[in-house]
C-alpha atoms as a PDB file:
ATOM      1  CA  UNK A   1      22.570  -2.029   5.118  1.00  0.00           C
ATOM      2  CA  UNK A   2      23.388   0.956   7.721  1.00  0.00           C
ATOM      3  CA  UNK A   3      20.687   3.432   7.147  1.00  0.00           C
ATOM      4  CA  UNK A   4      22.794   5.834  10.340  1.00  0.00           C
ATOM      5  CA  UNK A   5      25.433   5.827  12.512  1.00  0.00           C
ATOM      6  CA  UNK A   6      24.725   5.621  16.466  1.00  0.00           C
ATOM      7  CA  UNK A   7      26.317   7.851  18.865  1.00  0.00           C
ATOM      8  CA  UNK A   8      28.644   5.749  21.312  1.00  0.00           C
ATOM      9  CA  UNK A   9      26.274   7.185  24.341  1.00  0.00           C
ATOM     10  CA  UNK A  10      23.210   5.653  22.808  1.00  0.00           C
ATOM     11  CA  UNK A  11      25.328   2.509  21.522  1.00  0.00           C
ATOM     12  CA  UNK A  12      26.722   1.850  25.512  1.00  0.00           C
ATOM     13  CA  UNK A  13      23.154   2.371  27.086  1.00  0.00           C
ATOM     14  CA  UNK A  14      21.516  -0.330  25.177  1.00  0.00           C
ATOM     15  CA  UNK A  15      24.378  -2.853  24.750  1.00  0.00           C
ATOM     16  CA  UNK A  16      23.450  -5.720  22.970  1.00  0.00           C
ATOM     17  CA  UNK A  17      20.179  -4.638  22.023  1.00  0.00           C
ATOM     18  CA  UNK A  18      21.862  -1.675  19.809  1.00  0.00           C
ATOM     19  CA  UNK A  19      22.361  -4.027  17.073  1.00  0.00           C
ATOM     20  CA  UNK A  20      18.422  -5.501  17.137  1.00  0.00           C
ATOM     21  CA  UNK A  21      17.077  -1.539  17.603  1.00  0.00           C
ATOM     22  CA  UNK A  22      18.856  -1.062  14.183  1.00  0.00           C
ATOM     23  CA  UNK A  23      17.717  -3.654  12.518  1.00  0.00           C
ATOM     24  CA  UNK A  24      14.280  -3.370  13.293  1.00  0.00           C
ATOM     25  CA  UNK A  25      14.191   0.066  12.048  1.00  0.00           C
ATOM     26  CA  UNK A  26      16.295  -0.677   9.079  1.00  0.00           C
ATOM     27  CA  UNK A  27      13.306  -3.571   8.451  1.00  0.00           C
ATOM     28  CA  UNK A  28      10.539  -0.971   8.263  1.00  0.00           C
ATOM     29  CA  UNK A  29      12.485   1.195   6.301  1.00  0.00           C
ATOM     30  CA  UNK A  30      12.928  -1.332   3.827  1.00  0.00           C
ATOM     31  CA  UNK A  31       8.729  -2.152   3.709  1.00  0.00           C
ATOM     32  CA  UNK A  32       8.360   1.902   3.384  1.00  0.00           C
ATOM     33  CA  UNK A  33      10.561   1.562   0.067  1.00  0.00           C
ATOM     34  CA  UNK A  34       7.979  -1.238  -1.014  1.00  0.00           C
ATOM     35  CA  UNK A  35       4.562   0.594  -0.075  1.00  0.00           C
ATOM     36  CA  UNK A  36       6.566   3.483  -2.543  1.00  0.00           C
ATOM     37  CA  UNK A  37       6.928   1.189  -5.713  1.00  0.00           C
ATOM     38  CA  UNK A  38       3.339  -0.139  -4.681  1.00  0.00           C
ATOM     39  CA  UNK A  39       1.843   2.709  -5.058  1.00  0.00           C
ATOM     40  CA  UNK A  40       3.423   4.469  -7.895  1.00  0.00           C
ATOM     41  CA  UNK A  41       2.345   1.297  -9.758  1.00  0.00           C
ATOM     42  CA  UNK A  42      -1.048   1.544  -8.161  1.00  0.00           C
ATOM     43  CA  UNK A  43      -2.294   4.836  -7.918  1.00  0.00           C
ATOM     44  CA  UNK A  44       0.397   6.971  -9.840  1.00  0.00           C
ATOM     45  CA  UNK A  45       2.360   8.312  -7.344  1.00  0.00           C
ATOM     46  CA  UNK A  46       4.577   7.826  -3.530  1.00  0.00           C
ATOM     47  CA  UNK A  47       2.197   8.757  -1.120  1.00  0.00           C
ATOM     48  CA  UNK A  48       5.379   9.292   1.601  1.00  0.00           C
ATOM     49  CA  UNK A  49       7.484  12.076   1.210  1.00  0.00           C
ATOM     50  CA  UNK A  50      10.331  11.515   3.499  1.00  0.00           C
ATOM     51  CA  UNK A  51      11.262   9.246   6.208  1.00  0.00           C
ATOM     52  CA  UNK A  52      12.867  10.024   9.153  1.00  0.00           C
ATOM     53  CA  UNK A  53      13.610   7.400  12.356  1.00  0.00           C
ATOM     54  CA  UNK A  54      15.895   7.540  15.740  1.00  0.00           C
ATOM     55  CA  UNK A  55      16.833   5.382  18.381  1.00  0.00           C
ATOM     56  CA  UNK A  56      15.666   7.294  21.399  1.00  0.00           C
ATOM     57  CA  UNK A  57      18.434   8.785  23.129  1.00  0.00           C
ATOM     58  CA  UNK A  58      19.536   8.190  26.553  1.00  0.00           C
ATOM     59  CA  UNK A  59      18.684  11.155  28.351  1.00  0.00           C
ATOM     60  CA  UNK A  60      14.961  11.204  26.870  1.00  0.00           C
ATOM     61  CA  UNK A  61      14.355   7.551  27.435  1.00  0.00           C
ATOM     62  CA  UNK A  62      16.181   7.921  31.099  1.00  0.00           C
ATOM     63  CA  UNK A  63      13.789  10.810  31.390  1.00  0.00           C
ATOM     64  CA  UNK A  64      10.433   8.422  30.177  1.00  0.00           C
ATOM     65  CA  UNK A  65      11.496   5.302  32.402  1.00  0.00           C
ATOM     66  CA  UNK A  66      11.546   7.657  35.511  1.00  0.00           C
ATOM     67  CA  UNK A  67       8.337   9.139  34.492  1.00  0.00           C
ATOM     68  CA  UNK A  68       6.681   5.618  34.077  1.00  0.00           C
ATOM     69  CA  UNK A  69       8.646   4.550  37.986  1.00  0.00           C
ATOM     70  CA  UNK A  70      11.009   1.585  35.580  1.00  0.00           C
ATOM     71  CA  UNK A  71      14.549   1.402  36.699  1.00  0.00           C
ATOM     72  CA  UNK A  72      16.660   2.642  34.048  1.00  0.00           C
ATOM     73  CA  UNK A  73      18.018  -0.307  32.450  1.00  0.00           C
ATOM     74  CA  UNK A  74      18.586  -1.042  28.510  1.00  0.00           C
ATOM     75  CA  UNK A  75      16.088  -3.834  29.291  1.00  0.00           C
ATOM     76  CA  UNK A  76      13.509  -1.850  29.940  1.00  0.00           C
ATOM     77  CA  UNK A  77      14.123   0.686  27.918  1.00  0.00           C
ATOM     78  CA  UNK A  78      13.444  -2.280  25.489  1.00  0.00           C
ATOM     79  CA  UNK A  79      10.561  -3.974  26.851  1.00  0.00           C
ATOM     80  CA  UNK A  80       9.326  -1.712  29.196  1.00  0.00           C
ATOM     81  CA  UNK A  81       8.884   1.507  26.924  1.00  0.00           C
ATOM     82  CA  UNK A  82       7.757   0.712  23.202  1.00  0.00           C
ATOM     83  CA  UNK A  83       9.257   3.973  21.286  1.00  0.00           C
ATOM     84  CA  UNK A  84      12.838   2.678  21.705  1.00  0.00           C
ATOM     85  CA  UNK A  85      13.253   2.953  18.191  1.00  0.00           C
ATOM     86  CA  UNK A  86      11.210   4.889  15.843  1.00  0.00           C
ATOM     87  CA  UNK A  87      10.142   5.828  12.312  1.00  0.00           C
ATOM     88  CA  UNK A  88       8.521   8.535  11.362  1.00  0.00           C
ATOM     89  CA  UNK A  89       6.413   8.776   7.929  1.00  0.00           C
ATOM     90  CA  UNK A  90       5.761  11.952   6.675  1.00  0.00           C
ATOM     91  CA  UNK A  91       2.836  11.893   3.675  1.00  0.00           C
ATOM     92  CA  UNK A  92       1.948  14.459   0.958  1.00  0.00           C
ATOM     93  CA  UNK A  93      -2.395  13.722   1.713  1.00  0.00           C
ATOM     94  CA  UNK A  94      -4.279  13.169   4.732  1.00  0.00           C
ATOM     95  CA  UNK A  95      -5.915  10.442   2.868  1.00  0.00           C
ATOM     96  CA  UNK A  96      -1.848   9.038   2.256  1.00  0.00           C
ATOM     97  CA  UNK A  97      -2.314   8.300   6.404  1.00  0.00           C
ATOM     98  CA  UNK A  98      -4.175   5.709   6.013  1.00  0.00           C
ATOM     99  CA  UNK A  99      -3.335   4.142   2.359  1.00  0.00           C
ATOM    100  CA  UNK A 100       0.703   4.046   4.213  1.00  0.00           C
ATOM    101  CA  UNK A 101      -1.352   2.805   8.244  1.00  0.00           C
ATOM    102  CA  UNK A 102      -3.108   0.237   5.511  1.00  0.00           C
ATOM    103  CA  UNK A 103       0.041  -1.488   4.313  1.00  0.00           C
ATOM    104  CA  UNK A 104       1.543  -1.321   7.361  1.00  0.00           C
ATOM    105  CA  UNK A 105      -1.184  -3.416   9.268  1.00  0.00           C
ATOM    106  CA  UNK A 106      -0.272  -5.805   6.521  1.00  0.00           C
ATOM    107  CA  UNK A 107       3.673  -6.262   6.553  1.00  0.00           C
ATOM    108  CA  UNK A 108       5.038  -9.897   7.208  1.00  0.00           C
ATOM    109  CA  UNK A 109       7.136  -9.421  10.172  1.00  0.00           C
ATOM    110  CA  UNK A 110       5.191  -7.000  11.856  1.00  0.00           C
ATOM    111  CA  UNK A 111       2.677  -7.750  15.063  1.00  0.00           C
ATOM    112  CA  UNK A 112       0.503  -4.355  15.760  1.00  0.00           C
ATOM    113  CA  UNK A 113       0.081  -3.985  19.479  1.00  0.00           C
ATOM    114  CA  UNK A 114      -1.532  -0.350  19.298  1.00  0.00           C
ATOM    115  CA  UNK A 115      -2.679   2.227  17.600  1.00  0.00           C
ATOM    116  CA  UNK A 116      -3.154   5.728  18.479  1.00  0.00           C
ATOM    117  CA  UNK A 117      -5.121   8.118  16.334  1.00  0.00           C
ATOM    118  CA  UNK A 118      -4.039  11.554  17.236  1.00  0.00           C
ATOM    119  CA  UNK A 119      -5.292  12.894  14.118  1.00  0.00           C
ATOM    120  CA  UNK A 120      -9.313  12.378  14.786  1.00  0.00           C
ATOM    121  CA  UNK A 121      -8.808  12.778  18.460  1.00  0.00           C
ATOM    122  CA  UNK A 122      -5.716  15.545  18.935  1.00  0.00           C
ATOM    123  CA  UNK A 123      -3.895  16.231  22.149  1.00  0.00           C
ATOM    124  CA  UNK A 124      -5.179  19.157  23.839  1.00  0.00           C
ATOM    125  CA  UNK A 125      -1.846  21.046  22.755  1.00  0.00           C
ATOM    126  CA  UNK A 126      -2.907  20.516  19.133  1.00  0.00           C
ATOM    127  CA  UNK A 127      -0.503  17.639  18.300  1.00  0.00           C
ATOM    128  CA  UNK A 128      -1.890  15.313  15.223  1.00  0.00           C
ATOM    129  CA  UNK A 129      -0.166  12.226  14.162  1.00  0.00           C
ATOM    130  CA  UNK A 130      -0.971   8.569  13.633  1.00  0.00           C
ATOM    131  CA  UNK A 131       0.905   6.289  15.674  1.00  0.00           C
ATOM    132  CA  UNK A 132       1.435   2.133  15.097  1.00  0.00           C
ATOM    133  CA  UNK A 133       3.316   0.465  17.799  1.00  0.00           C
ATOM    134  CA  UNK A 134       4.542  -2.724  16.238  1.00  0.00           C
ATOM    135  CA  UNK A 135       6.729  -5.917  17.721  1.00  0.00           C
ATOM    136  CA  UNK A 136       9.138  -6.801  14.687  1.00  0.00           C
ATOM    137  CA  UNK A 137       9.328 -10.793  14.829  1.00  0.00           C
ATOM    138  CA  UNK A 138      12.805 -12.135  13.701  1.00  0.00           C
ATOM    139  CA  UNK A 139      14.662 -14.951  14.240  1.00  0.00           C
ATOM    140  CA  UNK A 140      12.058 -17.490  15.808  1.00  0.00           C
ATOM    141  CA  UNK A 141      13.484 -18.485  19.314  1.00  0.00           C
ATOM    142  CA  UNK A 142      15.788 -15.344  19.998  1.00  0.00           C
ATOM    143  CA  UNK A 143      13.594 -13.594  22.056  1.00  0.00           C
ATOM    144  CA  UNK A 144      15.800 -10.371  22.089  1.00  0.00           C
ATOM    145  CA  UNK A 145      15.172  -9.702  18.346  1.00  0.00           C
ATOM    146  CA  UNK A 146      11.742  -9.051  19.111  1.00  0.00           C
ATOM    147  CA  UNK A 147      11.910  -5.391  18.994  1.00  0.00           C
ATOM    148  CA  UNK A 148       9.514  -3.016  19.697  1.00  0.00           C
ATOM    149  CA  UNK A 149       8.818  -0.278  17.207  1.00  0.00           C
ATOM    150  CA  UNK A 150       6.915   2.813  17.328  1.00  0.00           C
ATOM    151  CA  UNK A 151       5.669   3.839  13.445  1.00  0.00           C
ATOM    152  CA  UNK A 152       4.616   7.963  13.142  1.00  0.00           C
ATOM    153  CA  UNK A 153       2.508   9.130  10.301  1.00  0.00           C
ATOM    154  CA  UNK A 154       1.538  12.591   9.801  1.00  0.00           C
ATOM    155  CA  UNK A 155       1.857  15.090   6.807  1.00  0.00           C
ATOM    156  CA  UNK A 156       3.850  17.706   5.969  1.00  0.00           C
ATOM    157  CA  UNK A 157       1.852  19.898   7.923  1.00  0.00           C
ATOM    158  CA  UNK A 158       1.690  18.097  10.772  1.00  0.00           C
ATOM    159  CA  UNK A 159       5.280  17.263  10.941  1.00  0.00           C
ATOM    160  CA  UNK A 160       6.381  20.913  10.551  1.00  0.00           C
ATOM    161  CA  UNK A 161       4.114  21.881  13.528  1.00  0.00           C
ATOM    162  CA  UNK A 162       5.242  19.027  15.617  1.00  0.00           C
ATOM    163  CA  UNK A 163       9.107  20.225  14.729  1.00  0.00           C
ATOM    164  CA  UNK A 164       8.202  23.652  15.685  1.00  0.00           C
ATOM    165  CA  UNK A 165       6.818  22.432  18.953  1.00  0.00           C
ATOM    166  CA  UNK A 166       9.673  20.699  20.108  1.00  0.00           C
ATOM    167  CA  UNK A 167      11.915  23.394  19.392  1.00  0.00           C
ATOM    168  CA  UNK A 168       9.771  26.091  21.311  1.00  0.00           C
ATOM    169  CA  UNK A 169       9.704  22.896  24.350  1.00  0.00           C
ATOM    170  CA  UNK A 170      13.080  23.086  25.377  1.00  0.00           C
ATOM    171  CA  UNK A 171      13.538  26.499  25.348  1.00  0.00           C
ATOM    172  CA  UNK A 172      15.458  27.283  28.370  1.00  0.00           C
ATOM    173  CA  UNK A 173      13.713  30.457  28.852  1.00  0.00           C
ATOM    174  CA  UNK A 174      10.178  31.165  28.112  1.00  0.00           C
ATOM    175  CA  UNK A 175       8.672  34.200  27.992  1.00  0.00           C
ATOM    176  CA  UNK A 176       4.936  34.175  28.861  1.00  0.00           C
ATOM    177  CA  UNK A 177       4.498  30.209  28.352  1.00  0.00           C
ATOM    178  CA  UNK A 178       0.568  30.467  28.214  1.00  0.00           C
ATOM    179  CA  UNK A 179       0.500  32.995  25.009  1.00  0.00           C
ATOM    180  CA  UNK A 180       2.885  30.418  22.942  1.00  0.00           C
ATOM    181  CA  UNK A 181       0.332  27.734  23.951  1.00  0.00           C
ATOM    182  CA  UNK A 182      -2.337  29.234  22.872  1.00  0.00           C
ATOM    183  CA  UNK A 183      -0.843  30.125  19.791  1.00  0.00           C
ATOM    184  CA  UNK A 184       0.709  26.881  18.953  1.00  0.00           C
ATOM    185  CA  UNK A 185      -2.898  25.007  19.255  1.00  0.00           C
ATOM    186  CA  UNK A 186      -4.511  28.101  16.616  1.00  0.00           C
ATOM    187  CA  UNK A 187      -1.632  26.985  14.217  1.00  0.00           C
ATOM    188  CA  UNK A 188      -2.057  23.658  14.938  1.00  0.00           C
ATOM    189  CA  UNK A 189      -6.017  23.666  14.167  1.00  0.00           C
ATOM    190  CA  UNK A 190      -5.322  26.240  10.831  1.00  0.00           C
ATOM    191  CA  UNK A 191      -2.810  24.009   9.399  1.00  0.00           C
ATOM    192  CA  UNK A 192      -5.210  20.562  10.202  1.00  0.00           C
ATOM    193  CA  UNK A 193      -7.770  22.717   8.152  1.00  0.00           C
ATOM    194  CA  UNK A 194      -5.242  23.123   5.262  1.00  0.00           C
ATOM    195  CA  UNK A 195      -4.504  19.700   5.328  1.00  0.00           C
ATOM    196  CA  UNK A 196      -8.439  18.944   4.836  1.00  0.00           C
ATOM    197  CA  UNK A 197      -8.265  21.996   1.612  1.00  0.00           C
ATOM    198  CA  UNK A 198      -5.681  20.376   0.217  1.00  0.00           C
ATOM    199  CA  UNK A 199      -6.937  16.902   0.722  1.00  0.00           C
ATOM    200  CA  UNK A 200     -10.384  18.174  -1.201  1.00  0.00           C
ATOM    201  CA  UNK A 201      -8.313  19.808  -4.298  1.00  0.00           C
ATOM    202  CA  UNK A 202      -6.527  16.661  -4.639  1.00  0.00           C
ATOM    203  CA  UNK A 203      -9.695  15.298  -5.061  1.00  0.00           C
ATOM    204  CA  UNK A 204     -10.808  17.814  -7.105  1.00  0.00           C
ATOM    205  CA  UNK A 205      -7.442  17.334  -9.635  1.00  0.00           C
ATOM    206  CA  UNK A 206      -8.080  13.378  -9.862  1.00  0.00           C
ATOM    207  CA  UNK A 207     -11.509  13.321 -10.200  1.00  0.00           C
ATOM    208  CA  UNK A 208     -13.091  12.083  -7.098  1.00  0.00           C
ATOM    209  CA  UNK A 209     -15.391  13.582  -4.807  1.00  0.00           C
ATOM    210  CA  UNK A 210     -14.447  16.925  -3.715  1.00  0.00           C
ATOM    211  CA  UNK A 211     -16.443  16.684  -0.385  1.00  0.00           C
ATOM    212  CA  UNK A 212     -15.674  13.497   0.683  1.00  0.00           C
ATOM    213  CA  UNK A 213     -14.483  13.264   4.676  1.00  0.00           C
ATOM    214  CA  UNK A 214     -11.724  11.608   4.946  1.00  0.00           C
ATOM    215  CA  UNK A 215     -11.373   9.625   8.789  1.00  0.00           C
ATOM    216  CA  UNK A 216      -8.075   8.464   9.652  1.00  0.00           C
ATOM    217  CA  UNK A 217      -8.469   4.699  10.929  1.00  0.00           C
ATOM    218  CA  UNK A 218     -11.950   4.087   9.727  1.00  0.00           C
ATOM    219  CA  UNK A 219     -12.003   3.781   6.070  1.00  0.00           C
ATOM    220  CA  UNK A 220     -10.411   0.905   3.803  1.00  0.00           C
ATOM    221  CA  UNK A 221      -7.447   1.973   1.354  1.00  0.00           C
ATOM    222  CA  UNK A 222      -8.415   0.451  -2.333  1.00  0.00           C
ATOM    223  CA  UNK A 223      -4.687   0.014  -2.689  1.00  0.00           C
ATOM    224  CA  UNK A 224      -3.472  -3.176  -2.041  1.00  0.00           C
ATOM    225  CA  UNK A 225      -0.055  -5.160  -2.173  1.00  0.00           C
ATOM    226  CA  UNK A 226       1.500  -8.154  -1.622  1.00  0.00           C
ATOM    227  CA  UNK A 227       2.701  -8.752   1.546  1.00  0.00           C
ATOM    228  CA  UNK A 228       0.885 -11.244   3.414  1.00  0.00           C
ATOM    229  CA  UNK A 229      -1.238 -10.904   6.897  1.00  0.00           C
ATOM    230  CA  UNK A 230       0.262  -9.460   9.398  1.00  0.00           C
ATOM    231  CA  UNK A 231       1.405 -11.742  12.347  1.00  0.00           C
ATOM    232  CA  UNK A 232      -0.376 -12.295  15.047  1.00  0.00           C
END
């Protein structure tokens, strides 16, 4: 299955390892379509709302291997830097965050290496997302297939905000830079305290508890599915 076509730039930078980049995101895809039938047979409804995933270009990941003083290499850019390829999650709840981080801790296949909770603990611009680096084991003995894979999970809200952002980054011209800073963080905080409103009339609708906190990371999903433990 080809989820997406690669450009021929990012298909000559990594060479050979264009082929395992795919597949490893074409993997997770595949679990995100199971955690949705889970679910609706669980609890109702699909807690993910769309899916979206890249291979990093070559200019940005030229750009990140400088940064971190790698020589720019598709090895590295494989081993080196762990966002070569990348899925992003987008969920209708922030409680959804952690029911989808839940199953993923849990997928056969998969070897966590890090998380980073950018939803409890935001960067100081305001960003919020959950992030799940993961090594995708395949093919015991060919160590090139183990690919590393960086899993985003963030709402709606959060995702539109973090689109907005990146637009507004690479803006060639900027016209007082501090102001649209500022501003950015204020929507950033507002929409964090819609997702917590909407989280609470969710609650509300199904009959929970309307004031219940919800912390991303720290709390056990009750759904559960069959996949196995997680490698590791």
């Amino acid at each position: 299955m080809n989820y997406f076509k690669i450009p021929q730039s990012t298909a000559v930078f990594y060479g050979e390892y264009t082929e395992y980049l795919r597949n490893a995101i074409e993997y997770v895809i595949a679990q995100t379509q199971i955690i949705s039938s889970c679910c609706v047979k669980n609890i109702g409804r699909d807690p993910i709302e769309n899916i979206k995933f890249r291979i990093k270009s070559p200019e940005s990941m030229k750009e990140k291997l400088e940064s971190h003083g790698y020589e720019i290499s598709a090895e590295n850019a494989v081993y080196k830097v762990y966002d070569a390829a990348g899925v992003r999650i987008v969920t209708s709840f922030l409680e959804d965050v952690e029911v989808v981080a839940d199953f993923i801790r849990n997928i056969h296949g998969l070897k966590i290496i890090e998380e980073k909770d950018y939803i409890n603990h935001p960067k100081i611009n305001g960003y919020r997302s959950y992030h799940i680096i993961c090594e995708v084991l395949s093919e015991p003995g060919n160590n090139k297939n183990h690919i590393y894979i960086e899993i985003q999970i963030r709402t709606i809200a959060m995702d539109t905000w973090a689109s907005v952002e990146h637009q507004m980054k690479y803006k060639k011209i900027v016209v007082d830079e501090q102001l649209i800073v500022e501003e950015l963080k204020r929507c950033a905080d507002e929409l964090a305290a819609v997702d917590l409103s909407l989280q609470r009339l969710s609650k509300v609708i199904s009959g929970g508890t309307e004031n219940e906190d919800f912390v991303c990371g720290r709390r056990e999903s009750n759904v559960r599915c069959g996949y196995g433990n997680s490698a590791s």
